[in-house]
PDB file of N, CA and C in Angstrom:
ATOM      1  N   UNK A   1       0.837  -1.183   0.000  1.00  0.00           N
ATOM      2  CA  UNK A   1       0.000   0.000   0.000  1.00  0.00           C
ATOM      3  C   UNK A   1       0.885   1.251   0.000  1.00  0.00           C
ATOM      4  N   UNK A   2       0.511   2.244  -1.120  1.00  0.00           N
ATOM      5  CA  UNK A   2       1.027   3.337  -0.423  1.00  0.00           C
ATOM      6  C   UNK A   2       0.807   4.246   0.220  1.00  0.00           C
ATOM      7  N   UNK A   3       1.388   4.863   1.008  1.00  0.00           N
ATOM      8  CA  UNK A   3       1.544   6.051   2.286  1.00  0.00           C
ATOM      9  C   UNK A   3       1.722   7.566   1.192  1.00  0.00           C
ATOM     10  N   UNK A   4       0.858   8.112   1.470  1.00  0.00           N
ATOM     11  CA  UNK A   4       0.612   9.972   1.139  1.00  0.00           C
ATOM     12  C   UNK A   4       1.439  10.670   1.813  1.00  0.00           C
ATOM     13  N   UNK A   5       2.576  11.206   1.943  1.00  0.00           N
ATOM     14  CA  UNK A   5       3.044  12.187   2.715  1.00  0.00           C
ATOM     15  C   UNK A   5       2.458  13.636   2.722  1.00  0.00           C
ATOM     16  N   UNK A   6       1.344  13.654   3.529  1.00  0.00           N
ATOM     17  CA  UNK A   6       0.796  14.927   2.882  1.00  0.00           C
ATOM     18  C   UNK A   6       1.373  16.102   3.426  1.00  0.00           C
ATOM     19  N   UNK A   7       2.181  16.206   4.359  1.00  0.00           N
ATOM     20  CA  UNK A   7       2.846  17.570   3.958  1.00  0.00           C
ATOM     21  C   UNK A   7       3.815  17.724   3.227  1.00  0.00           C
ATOM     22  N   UNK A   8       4.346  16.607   2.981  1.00  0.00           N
ATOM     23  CA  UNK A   8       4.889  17.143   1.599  1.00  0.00           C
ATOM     24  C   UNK A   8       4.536  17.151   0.083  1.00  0.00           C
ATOM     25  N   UNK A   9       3.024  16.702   0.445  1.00  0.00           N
ATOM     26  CA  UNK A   9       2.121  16.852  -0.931  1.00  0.00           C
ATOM     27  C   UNK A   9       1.399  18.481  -0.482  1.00  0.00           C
ATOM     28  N   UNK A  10       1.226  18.777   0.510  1.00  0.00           N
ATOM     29  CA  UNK A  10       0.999  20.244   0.788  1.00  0.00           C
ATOM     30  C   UNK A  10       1.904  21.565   0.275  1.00  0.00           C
ATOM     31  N   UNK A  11       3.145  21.067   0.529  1.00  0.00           N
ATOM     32  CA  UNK A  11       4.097  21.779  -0.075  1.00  0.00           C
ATOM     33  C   UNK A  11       4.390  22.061  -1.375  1.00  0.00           C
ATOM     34  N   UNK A  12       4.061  21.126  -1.597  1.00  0.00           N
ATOM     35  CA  UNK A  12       4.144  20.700  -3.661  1.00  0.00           C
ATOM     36  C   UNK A  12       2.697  21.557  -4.142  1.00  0.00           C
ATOM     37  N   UNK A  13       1.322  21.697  -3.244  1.00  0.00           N
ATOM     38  CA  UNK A  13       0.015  22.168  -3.543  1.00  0.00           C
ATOM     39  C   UNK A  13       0.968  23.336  -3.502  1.00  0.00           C
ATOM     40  N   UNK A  14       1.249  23.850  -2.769  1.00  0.00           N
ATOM     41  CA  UNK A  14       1.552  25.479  -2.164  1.00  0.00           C
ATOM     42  C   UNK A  14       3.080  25.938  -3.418  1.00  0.00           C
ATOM     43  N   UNK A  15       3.730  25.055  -3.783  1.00  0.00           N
ATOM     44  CA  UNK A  15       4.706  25.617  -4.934  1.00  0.00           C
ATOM     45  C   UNK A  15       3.930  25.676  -6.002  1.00  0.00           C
ATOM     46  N   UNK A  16       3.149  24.899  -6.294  1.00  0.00           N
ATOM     47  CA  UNK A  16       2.440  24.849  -7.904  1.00  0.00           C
ATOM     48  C   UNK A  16       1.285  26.562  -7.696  1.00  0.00           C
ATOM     49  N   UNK A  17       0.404  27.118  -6.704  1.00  0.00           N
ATOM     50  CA  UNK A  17      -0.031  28.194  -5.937  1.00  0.00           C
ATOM     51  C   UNK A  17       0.874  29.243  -6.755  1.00  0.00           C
ATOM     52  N   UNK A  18       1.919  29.089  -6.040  1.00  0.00           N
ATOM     53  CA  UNK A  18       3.248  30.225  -6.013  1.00  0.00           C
ATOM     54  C   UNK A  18       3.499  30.433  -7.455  1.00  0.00           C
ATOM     55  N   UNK A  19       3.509  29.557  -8.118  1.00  0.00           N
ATOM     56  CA  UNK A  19       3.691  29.564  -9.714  1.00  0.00           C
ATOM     57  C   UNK A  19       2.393  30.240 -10.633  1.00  0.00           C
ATOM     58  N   UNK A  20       1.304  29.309 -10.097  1.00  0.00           N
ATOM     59  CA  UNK A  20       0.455  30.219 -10.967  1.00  0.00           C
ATOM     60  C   UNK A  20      -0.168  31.310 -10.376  1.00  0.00           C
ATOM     61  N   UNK A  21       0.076  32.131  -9.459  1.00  0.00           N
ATOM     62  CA  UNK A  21       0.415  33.566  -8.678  1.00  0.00           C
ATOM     63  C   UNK A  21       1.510  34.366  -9.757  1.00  0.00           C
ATOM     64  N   UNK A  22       2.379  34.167  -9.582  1.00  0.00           N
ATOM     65  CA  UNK A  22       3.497  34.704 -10.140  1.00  0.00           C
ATOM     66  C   UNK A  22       2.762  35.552 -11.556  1.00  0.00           C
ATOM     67  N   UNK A  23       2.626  35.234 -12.761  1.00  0.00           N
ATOM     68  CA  UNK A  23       1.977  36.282 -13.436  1.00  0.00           C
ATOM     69  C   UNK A  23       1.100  37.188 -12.811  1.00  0.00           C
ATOM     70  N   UNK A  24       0.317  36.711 -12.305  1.00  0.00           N
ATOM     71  CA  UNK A  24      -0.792  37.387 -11.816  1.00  0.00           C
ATOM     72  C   UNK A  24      -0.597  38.613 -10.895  1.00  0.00           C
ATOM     73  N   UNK A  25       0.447  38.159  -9.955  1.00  0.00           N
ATOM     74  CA  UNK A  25       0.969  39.304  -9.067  1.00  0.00           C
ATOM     75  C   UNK A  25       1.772  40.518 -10.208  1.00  0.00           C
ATOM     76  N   UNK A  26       2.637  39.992 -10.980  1.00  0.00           N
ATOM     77  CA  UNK A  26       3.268  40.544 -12.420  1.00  0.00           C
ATOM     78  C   UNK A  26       2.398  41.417 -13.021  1.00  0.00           C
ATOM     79  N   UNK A  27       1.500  41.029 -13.331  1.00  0.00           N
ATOM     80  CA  UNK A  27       0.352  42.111 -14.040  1.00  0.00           C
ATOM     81  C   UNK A  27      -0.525  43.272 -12.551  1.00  0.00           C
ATOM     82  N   UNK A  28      -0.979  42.586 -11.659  1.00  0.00           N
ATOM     83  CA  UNK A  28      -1.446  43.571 -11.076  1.00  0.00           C
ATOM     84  C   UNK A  28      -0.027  44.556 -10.422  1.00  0.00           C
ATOM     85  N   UNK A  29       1.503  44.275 -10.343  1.00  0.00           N
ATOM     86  CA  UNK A  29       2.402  45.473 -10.548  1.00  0.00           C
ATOM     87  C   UNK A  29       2.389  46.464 -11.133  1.00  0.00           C
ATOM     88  N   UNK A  30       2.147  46.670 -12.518  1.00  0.00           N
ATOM     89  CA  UNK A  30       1.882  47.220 -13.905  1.00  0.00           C
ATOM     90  C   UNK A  30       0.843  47.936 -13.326  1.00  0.00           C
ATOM     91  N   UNK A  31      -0.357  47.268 -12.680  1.00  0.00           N
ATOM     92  CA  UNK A  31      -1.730  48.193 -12.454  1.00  0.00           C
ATOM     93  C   UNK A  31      -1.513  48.929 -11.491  1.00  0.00           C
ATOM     94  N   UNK A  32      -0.562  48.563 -10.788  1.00  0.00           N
ATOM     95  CA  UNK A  32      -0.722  49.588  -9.584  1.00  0.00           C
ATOM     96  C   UNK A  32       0.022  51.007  -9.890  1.00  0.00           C
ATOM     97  N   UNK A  33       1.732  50.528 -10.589  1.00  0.00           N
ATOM     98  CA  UNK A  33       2.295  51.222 -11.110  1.00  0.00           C
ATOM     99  C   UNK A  33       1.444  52.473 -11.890  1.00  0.00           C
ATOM    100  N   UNK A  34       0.438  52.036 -12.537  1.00  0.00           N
ATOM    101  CA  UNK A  34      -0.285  53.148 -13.690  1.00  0.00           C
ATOM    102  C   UNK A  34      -0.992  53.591 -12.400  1.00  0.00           C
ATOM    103  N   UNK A  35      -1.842  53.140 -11.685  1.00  0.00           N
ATOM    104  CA  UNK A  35      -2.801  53.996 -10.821  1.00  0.00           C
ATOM    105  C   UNK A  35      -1.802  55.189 -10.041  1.00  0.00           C
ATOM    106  N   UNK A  36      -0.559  54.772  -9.291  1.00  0.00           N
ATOM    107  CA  UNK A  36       0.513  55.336  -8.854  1.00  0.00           C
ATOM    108  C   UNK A  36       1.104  56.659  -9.470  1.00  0.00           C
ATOM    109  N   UNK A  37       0.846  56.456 -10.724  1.00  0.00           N
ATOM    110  CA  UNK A  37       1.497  57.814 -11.773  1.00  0.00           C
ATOM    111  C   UNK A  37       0.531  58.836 -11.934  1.00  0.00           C
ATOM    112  N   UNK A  38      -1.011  58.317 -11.855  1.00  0.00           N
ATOM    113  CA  UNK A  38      -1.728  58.971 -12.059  1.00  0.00           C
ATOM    114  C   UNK A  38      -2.203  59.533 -10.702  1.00  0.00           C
ATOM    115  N   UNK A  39      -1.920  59.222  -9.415  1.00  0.00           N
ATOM    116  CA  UNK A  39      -2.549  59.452  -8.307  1.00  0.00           C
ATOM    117  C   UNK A  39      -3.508  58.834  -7.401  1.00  0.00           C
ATOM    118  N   UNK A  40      -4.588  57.817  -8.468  1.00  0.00           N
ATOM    119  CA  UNK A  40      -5.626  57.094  -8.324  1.00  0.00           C
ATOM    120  C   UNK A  40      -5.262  56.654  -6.601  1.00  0.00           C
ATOM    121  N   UNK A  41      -5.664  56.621  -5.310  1.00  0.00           N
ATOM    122  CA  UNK A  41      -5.169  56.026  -4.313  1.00  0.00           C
ATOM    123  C   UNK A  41      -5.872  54.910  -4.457  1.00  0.00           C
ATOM    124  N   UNK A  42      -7.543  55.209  -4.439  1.00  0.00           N
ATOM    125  CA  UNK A  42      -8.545  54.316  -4.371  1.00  0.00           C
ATOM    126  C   UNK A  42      -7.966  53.081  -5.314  1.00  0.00           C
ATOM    127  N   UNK A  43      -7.661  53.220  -6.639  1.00  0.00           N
ATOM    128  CA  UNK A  43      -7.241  51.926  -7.312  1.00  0.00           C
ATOM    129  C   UNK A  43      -5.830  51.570  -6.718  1.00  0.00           C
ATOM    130  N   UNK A  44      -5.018  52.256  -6.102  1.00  0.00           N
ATOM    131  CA  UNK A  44      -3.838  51.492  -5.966  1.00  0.00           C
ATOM    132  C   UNK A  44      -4.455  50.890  -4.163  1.00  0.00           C
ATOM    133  N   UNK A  45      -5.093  51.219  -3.778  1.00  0.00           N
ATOM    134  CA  UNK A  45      -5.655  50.597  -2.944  1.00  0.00           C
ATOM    135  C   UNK A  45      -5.944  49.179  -3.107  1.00  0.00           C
ATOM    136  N   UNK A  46      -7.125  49.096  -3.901  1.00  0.00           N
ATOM    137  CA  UNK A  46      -7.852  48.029  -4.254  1.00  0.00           C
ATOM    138  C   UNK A  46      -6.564  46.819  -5.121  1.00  0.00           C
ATOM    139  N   UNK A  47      -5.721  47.121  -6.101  1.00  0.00           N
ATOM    140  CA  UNK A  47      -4.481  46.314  -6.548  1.00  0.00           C
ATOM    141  C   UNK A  47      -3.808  45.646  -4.940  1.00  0.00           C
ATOM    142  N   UNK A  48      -3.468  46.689  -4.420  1.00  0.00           N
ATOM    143  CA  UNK A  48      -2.779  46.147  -3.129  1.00  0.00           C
ATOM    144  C   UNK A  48      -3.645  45.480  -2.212  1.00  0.00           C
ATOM    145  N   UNK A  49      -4.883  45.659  -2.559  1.00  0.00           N
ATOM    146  CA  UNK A  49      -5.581  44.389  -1.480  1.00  0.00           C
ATOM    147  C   UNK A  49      -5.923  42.587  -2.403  1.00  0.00           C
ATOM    148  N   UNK A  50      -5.786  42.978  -3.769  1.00  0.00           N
ATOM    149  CA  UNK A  50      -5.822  41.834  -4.466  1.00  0.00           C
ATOM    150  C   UNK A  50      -4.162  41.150  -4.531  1.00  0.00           C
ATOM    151  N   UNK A  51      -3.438  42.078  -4.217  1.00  0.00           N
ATOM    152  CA  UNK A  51      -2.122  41.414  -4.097  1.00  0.00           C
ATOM    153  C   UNK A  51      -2.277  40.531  -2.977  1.00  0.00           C
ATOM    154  N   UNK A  52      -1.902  41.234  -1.804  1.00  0.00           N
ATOM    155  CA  UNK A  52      -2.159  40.563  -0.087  1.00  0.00           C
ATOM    156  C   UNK A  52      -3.030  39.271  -0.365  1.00  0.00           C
ATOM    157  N   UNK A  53      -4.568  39.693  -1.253  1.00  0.00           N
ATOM    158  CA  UNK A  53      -5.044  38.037  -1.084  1.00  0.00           C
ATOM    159  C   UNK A  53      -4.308  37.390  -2.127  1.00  0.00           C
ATOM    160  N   UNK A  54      -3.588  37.291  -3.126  1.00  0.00           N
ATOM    161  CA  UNK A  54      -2.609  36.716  -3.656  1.00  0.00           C
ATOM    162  C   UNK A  54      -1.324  35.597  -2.944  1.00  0.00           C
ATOM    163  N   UNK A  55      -0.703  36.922  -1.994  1.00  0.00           N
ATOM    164  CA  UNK A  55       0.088  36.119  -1.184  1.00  0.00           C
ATOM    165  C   UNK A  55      -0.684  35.269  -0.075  1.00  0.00           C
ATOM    166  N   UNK A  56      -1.562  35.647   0.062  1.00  0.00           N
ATOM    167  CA  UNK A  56      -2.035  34.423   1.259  1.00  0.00           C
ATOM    168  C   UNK A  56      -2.662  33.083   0.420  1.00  0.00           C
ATOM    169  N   UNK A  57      -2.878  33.170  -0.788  1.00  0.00           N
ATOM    170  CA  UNK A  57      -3.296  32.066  -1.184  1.00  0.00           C
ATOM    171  C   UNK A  57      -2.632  31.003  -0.705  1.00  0.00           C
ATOM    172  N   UNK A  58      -1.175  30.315  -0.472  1.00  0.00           N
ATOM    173  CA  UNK A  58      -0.604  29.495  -0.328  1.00  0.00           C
ATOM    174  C   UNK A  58      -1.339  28.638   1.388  1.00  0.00           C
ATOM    175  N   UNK A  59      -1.699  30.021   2.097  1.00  0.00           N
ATOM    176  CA  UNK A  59      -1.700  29.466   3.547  1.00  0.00           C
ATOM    177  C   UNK A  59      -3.853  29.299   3.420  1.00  0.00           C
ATOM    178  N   UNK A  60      -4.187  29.191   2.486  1.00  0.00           N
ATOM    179  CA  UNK A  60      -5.482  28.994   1.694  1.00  0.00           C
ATOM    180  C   UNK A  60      -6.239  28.068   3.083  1.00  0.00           C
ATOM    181  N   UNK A  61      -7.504  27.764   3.733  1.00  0.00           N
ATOM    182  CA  UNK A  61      -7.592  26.970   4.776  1.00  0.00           C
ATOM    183  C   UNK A  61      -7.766  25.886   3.874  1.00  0.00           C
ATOM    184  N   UNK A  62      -8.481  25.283   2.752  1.00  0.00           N
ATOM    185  CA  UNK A  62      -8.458  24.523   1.646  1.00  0.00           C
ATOM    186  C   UNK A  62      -7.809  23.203   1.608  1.00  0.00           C
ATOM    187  N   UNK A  63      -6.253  24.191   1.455  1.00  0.00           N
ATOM    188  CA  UNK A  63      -4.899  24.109   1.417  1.00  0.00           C
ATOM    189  C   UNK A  63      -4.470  22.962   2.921  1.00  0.00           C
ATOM    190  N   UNK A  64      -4.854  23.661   3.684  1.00  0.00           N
ATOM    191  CA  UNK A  64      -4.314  23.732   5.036  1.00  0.00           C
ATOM    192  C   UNK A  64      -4.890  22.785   5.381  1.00  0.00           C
ATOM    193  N   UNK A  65      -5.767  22.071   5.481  1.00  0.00           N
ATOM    194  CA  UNK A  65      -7.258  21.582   6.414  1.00  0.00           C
ATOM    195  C   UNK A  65      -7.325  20.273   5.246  1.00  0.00           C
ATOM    196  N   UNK A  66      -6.953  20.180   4.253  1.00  0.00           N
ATOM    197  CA  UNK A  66      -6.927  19.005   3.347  1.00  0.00           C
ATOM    198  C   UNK A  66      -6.485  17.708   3.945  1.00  0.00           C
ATOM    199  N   UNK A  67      -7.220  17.057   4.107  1.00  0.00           N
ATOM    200  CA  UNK A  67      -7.163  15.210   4.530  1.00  0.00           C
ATOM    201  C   UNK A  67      -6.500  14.317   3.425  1.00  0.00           C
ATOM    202  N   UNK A  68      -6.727  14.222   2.585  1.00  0.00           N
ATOM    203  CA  UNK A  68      -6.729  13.268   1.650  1.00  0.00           C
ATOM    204  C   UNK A  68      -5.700  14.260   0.536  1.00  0.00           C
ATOM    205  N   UNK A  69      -5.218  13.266  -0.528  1.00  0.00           N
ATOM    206  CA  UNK A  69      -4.655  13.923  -1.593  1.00  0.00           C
ATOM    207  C   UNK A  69      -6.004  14.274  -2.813  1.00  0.00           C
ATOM    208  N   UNK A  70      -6.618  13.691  -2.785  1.00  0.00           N
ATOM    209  CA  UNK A  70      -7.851  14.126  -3.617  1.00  0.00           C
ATOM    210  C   UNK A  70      -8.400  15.337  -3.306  1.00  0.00           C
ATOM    211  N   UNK A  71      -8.963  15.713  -1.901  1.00  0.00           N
ATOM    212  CA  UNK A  71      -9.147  17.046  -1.421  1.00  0.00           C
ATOM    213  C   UNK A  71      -7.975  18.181  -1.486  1.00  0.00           C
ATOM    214  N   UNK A  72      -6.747  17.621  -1.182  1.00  0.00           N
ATOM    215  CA  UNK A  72      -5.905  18.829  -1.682  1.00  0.00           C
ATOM    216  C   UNK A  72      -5.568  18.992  -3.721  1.00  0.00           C
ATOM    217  N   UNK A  73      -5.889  18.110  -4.031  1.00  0.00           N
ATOM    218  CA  UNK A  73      -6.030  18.169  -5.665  1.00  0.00           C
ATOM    219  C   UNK A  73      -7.169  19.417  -6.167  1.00  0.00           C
ATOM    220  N   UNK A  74      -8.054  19.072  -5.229  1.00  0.00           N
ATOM    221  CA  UNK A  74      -9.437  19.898  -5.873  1.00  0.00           C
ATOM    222  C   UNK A  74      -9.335  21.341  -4.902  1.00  0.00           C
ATOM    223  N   UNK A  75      -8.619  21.628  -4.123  1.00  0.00           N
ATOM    224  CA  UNK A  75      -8.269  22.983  -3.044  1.00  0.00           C
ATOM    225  C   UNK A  75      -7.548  24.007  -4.581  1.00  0.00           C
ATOM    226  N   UNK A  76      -8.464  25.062  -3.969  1.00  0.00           N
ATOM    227  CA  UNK A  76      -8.400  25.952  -5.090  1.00  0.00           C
ATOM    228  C   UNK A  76      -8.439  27.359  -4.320  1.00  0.00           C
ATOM    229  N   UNK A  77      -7.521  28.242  -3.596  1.00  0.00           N
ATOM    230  CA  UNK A  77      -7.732  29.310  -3.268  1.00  0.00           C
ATOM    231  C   UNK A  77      -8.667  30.264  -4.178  1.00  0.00           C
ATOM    232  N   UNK A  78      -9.268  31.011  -3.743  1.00  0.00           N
ATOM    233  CA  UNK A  78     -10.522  31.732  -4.442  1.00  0.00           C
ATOM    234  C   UNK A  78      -9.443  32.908  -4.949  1.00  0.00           C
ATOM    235  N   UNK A  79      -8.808  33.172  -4.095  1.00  0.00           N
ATOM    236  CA  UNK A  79      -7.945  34.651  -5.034  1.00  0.00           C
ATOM    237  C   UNK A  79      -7.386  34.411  -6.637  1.00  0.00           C
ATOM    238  N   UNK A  80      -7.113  33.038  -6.923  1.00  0.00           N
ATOM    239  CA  UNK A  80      -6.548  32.840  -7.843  1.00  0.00           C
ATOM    240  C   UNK A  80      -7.331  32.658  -9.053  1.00  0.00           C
ATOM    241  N   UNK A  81      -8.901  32.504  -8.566  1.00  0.00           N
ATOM    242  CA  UNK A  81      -9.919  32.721  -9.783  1.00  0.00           C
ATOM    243  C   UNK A  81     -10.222  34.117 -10.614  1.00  0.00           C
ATOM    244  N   UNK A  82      -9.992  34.362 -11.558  1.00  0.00           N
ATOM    245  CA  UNK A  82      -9.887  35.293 -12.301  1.00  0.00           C
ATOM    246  C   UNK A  82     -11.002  35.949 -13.091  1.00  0.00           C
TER     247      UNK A  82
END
């Protein structure tokens, strides 16, 4: 039989996260950058609160709270839906 190491299948959930983050954080830079030049606070506001839930995706409860490798397969932080 085999044995799941699930934190280190947690870890592997939380690098693959980090990866498909990575553009995403990349482009909302760019947005904040333009709101920034122009003054906009309110939008560089709102970029910097979609960032923050960006970085917390990894610590996702989803993520965290997953039993099984099937449940962490289907754990999908909501920030990362587009």
């Amino acid at each position: 039989m085999i044995k799941i190491n699930m934190d280190k299948a947690r870890a592997i959930k939380q690098d693959m996260v980090r990866a498909e983050r990575k553009p995403l954080l990349e482009q909302l830079d760019v947005a904040y950058m333009r709101a920034q030049e122009v003054g906009d606070t309110a939008q560089m506001e709102a970029v910097a609160a979609k960032k923050q839930a960006l970085r917390d995706c990894t610590e996702d409860a989803s993520i965290l709270n997953a039993r099984t490798p099937d449940e962490l397969k289907a754990a999908r932080p909501a920030a990362l839906e587009v």
